[in-house]
PDB file of N, CA and C in Angstrom:
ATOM      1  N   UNK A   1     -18.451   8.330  18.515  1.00  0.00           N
ATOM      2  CA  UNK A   1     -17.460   8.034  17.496  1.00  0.00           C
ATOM      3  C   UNK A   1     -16.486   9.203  17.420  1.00  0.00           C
ATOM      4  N   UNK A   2     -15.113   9.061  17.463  1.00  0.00           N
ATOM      5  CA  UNK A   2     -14.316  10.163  17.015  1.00  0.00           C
ATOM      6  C   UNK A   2     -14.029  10.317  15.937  1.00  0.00           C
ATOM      7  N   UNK A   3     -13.531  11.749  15.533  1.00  0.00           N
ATOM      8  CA  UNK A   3     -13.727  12.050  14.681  1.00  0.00           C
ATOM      9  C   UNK A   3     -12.124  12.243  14.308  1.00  0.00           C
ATOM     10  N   UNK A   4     -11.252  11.449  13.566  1.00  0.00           N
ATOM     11  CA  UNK A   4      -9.860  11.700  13.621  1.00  0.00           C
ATOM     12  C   UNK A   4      -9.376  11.332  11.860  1.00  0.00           C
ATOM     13  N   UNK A   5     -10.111  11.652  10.912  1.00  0.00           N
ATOM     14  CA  UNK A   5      -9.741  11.515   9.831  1.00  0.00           C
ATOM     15  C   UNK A   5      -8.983  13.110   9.498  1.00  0.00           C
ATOM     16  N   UNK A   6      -7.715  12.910   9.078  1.00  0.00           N
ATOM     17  CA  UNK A   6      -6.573  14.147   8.872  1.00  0.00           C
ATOM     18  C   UNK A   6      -5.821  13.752   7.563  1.00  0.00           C
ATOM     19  N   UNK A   7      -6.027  13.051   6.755  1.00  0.00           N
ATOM     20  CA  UNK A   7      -5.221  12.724   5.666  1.00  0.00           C
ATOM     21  C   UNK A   7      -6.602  13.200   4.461  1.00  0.00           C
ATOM     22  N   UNK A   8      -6.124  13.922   3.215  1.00  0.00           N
ATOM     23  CA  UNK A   8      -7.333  13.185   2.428  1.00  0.00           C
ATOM     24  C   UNK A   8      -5.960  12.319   0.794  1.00  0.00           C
ATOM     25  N   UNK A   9      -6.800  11.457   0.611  1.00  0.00           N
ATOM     26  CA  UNK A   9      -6.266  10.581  -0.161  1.00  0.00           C
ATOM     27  C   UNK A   9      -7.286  10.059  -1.601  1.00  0.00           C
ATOM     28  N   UNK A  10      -6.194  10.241  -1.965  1.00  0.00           N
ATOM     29  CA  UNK A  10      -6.909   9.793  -4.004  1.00  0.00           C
ATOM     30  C   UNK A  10      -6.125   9.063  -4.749  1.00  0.00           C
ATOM     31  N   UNK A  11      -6.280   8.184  -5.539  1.00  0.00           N
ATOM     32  CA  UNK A  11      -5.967   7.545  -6.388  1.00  0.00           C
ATOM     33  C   UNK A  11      -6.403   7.991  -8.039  1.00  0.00           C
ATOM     34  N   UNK A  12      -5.058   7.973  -8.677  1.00  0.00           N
ATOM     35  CA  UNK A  12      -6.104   8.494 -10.118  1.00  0.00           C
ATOM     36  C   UNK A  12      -6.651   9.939 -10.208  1.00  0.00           C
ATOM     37  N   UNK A  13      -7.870   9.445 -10.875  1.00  0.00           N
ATOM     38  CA  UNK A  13      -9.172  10.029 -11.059  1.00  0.00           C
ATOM     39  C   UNK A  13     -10.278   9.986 -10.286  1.00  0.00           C
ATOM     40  N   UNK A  14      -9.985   8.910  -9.538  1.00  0.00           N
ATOM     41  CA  UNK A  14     -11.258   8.447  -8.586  1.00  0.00           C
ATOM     42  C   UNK A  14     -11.651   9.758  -7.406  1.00  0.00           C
ATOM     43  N   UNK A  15     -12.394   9.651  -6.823  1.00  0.00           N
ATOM     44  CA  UNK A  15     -12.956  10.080  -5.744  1.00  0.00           C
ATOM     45  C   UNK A  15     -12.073   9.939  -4.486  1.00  0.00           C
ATOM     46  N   UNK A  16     -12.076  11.064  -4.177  1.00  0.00           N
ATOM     47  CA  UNK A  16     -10.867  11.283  -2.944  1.00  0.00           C
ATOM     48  C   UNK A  16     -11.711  10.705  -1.424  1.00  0.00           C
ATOM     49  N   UNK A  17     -10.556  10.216  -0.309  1.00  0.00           N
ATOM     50  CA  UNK A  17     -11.379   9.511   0.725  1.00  0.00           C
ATOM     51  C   UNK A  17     -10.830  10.306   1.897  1.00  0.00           C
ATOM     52  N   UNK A  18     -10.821  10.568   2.931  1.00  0.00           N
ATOM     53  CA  UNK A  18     -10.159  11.229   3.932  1.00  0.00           C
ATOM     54  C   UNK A  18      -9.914  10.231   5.118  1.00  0.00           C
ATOM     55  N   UNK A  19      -8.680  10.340   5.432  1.00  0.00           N
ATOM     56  CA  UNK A  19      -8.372   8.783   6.030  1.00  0.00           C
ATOM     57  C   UNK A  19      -7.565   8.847   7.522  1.00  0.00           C
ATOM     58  N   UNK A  20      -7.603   8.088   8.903  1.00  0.00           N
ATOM     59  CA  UNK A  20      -6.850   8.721  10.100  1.00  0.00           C
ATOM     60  C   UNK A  20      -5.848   7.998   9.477  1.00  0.00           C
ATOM     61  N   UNK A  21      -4.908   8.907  10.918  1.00  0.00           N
ATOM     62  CA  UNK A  21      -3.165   8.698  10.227  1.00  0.00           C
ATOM     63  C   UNK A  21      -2.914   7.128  10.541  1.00  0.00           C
ATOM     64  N   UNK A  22      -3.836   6.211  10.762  1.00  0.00           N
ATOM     65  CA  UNK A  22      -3.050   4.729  10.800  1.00  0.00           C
ATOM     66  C   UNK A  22      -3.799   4.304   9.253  1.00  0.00           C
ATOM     67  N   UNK A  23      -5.236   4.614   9.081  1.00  0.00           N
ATOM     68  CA  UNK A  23      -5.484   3.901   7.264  1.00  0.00           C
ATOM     69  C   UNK A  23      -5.171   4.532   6.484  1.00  0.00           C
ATOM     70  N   UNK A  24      -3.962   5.987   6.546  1.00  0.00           N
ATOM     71  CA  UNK A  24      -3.570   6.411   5.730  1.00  0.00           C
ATOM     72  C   UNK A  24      -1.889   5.962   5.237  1.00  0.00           C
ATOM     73  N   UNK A  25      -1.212   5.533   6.248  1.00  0.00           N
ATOM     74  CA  UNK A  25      -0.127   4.766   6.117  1.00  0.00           C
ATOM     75  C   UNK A  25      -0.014   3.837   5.811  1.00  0.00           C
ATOM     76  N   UNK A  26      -1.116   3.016   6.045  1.00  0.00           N
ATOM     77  CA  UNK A  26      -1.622   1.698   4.878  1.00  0.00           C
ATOM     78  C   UNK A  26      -1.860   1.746   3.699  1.00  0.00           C
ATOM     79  N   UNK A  27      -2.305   2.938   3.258  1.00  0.00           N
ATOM     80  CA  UNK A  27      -3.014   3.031   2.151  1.00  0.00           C
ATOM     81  C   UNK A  27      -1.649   3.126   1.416  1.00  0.00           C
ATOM     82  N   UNK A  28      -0.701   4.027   1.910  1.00  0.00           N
ATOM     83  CA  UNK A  28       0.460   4.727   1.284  1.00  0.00           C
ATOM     84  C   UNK A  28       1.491   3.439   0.458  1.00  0.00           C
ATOM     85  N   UNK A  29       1.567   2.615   2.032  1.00  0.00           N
ATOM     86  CA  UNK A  29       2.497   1.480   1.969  1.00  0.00           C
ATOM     87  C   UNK A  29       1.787   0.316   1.072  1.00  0.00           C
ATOM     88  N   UNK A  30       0.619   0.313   0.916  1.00  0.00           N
ATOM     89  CA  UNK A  30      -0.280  -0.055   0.077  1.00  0.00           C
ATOM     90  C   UNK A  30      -0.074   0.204  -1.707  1.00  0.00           C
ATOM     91  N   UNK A  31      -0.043   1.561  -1.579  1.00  0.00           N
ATOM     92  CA  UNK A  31       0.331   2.250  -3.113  1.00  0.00           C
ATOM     93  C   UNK A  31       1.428   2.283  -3.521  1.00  0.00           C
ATOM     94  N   UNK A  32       2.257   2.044  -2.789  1.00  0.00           N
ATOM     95  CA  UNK A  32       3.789   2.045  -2.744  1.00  0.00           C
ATOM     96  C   UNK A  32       4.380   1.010  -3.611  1.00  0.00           C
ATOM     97  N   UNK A  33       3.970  -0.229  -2.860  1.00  0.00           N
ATOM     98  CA  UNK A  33       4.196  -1.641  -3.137  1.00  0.00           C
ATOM     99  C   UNK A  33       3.765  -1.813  -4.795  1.00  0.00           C
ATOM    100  N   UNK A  34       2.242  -1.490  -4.860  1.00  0.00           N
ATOM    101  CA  UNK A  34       1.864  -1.851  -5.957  1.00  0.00           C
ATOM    102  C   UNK A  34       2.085  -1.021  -6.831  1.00  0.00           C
ATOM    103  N   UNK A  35       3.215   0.212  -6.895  1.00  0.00           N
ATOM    104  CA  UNK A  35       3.645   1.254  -8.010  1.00  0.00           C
ATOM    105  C   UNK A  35       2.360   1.739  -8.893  1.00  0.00           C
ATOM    106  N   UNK A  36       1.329   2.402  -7.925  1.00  0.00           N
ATOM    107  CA  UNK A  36       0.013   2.717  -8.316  1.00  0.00           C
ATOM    108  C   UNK A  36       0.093   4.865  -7.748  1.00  0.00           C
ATOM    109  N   UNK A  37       0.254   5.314  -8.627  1.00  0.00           N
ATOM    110  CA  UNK A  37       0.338   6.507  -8.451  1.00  0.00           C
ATOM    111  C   UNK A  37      -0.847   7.411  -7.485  1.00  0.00           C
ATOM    112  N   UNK A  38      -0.492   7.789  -6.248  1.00  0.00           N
ATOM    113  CA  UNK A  38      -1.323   8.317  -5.713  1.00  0.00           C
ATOM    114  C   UNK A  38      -1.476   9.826  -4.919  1.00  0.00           C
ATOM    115  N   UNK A  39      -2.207  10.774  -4.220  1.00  0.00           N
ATOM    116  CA  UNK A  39      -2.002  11.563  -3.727  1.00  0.00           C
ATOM    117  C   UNK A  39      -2.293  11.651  -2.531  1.00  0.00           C
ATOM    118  N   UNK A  40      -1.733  11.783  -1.608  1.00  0.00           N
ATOM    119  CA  UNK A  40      -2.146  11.910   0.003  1.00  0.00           C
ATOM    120  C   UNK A  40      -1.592  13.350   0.438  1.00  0.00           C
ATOM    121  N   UNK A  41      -2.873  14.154   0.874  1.00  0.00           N
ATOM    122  CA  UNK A  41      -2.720  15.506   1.350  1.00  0.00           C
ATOM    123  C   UNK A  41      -3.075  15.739   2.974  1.00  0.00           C
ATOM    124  N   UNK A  42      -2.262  16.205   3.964  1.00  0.00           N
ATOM    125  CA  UNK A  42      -2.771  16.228   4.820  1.00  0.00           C
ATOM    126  C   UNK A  42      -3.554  17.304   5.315  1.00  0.00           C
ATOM    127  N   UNK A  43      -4.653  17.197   5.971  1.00  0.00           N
ATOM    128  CA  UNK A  43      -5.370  18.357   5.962  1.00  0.00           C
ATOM    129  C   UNK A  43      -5.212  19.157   7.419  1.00  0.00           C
ATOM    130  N   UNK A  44      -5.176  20.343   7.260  1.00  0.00           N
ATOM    131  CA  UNK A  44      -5.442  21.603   8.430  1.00  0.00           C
ATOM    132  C   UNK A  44      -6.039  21.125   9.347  1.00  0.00           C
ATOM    133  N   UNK A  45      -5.724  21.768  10.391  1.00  0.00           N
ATOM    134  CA  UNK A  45      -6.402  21.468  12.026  1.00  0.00           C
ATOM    135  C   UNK A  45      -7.587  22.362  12.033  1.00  0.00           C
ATOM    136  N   UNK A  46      -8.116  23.303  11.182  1.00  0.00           N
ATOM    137  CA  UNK A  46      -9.281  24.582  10.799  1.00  0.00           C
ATOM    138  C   UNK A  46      -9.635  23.384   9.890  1.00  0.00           C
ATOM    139  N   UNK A  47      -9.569  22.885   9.017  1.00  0.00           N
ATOM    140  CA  UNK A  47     -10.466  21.899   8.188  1.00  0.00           C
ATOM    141  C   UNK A  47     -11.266  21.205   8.486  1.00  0.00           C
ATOM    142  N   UNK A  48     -11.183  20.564   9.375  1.00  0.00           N
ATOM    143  CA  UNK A  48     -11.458  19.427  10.194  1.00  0.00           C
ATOM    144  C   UNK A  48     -12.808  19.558  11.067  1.00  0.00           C
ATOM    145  N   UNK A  49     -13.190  18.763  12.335  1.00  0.00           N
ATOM    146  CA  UNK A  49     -13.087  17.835  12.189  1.00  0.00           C
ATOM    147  C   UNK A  49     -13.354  16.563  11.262  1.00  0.00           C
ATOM    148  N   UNK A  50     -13.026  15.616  10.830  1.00  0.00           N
ATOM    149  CA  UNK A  50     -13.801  14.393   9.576  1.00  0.00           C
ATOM    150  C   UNK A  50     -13.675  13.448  10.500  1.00  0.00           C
ATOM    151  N   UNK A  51     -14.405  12.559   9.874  1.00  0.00           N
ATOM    152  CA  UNK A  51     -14.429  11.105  10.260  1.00  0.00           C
ATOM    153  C   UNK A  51     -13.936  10.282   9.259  1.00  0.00           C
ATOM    154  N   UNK A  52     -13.011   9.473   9.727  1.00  0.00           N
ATOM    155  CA  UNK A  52     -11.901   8.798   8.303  1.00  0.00           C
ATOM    156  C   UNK A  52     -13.235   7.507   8.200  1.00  0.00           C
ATOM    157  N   UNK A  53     -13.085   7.745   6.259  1.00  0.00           N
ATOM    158  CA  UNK A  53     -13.960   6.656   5.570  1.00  0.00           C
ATOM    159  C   UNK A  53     -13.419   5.240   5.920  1.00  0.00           C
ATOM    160  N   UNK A  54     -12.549   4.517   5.958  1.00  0.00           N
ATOM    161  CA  UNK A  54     -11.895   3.721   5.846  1.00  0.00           C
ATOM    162  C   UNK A  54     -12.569   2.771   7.431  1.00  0.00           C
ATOM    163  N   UNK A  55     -12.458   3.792   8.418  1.00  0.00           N
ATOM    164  CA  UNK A  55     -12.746   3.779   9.711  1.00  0.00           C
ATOM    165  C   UNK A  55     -14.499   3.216   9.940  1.00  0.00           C
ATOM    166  N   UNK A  56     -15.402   4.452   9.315  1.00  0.00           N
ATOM    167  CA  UNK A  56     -16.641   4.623   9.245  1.00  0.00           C
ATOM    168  C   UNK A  56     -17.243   2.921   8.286  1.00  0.00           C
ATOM    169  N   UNK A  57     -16.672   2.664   7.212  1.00  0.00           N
ATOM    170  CA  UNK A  57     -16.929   1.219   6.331  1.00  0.00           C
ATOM    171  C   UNK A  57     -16.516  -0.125   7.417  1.00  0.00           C
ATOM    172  N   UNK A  58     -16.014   0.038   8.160  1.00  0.00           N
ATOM    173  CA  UNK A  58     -15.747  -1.053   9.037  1.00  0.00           C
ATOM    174  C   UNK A  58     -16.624  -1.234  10.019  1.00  0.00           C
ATOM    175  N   UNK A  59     -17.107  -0.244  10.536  1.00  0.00           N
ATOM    176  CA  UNK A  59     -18.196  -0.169  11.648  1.00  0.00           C
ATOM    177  C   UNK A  59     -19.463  -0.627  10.701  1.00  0.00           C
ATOM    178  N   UNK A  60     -19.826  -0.369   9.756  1.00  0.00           N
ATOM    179  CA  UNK A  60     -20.781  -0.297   8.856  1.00  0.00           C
ATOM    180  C   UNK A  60     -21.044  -2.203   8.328  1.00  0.00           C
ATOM    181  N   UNK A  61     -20.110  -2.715   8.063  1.00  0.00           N
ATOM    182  CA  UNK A  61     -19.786  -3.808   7.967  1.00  0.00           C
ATOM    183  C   UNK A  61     -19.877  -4.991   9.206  1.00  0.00           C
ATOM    184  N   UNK A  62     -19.499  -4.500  10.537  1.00  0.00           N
ATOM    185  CA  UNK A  62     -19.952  -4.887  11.845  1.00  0.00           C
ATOM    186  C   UNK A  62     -21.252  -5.038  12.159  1.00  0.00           C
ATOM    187  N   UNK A  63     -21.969  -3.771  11.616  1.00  0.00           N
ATOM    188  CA  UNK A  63     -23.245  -3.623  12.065  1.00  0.00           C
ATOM    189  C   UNK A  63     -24.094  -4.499  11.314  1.00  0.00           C
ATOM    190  N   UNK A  64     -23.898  -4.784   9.866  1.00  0.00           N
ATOM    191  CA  UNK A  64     -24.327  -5.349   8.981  1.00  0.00           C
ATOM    192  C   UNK A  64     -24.464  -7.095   9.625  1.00  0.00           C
ATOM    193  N   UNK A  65     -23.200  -7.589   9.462  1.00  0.00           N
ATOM    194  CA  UNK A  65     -22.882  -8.676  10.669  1.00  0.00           C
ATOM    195  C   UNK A  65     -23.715  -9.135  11.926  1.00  0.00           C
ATOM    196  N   UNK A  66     -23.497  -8.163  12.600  1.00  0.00           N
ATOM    197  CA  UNK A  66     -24.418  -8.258  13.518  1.00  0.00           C
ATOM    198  C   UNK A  66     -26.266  -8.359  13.236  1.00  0.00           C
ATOM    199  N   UNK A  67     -26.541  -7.699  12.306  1.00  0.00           N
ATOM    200  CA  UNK A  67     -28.174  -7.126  12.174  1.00  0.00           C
ATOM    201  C   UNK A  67     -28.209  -8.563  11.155  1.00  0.00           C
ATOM    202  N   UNK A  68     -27.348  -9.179  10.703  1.00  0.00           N
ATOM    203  CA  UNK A  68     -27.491 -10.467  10.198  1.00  0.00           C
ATOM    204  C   UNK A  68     -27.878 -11.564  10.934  1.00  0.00           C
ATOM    205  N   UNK A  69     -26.991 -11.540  11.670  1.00  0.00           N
ATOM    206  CA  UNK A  69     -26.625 -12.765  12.803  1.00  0.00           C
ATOM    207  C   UNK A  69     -27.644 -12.863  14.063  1.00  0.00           C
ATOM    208  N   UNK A  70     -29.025 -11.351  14.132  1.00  0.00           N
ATOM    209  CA  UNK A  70     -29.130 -11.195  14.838  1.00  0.00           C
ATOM    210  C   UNK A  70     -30.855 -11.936  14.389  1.00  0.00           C
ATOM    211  N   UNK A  71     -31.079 -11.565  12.716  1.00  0.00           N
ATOM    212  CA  UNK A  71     -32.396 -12.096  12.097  1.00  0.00           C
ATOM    213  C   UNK A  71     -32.225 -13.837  11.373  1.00  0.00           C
ATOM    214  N   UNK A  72     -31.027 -14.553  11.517  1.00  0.00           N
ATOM    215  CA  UNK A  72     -30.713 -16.112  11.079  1.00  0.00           C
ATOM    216  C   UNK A  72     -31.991 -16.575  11.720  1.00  0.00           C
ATOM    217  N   UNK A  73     -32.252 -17.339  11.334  1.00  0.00           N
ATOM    218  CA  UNK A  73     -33.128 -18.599  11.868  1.00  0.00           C
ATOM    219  C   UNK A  73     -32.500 -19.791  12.586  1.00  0.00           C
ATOM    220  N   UNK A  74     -33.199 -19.926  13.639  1.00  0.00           N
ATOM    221  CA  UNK A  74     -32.446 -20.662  14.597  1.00  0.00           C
ATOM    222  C   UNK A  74     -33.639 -21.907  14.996  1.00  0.00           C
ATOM    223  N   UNK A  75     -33.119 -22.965  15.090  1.00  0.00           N
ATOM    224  CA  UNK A  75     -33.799 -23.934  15.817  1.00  0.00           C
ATOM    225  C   UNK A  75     -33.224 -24.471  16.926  1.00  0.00           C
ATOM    226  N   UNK A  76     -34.472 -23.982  17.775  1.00  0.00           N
ATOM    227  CA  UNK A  76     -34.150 -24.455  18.916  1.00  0.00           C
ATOM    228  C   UNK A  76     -34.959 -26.147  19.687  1.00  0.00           C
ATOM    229  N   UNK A  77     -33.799 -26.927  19.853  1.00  0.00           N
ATOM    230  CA  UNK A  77     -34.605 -28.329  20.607  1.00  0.00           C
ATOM    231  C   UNK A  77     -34.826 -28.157  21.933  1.00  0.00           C
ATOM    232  N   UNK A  78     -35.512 -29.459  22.278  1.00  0.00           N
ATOM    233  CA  UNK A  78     -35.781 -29.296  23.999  1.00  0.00           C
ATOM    234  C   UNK A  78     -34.801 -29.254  24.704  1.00  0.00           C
ATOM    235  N   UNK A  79     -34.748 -28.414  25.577  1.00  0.00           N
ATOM    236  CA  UNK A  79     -33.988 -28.347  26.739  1.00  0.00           C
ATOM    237  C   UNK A  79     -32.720 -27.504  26.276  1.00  0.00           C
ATOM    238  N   UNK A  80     -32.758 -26.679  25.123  1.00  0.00           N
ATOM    239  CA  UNK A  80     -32.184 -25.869  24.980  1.00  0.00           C
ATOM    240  C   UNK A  80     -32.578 -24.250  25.077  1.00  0.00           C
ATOM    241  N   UNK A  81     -31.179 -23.199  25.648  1.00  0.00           N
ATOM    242  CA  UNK A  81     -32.236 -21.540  26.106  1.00  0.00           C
ATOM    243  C   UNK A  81     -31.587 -20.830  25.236  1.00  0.00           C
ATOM    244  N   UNK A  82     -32.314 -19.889  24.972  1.00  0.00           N
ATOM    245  CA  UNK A  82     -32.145 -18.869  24.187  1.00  0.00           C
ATOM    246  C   UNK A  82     -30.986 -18.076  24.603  1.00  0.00           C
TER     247      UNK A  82
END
């Protein structure tokens, strides 16, 4: 997995997320739209490396998917293969 999270980003009060530079331009154009006050800081090349959250919840969600799809119950008839 690379590790390319360089933005960190907050909304509010909430809990700050650290985000790569493509889910951080979403996020922006995101906050933008909806006139929702936010902070996006970009972080140092000595800071680093992170792994953007945004990035890491998607894989996480895949895997989930998968480890689902993988325990379904299946019936199988004759003359059908696994």
């Amino acid at each position: 997995m690379e590790k390319t999270g360089k933005y960190l980003t907050a909304v509010g009060e909430r809990a700050p997320a650290i985000m790569c530079e493509t889910h951080a331009k979403v996020f922006e154009q995101t906050m933008i739209t909806a006139d929702v006050p936010h902070t996006i800081y970009e972080l140092e090349d000595d800071d680093g490396p992170y792994y953007c959250h945004a990035c890491d919840f998607q894989k996480a969600k895949d895997y989930v998917k998968r480890r689902n799809k993988a325990n379904e119950s299946k019936i199988i008839l004759p003359g059908e293969y696994l």
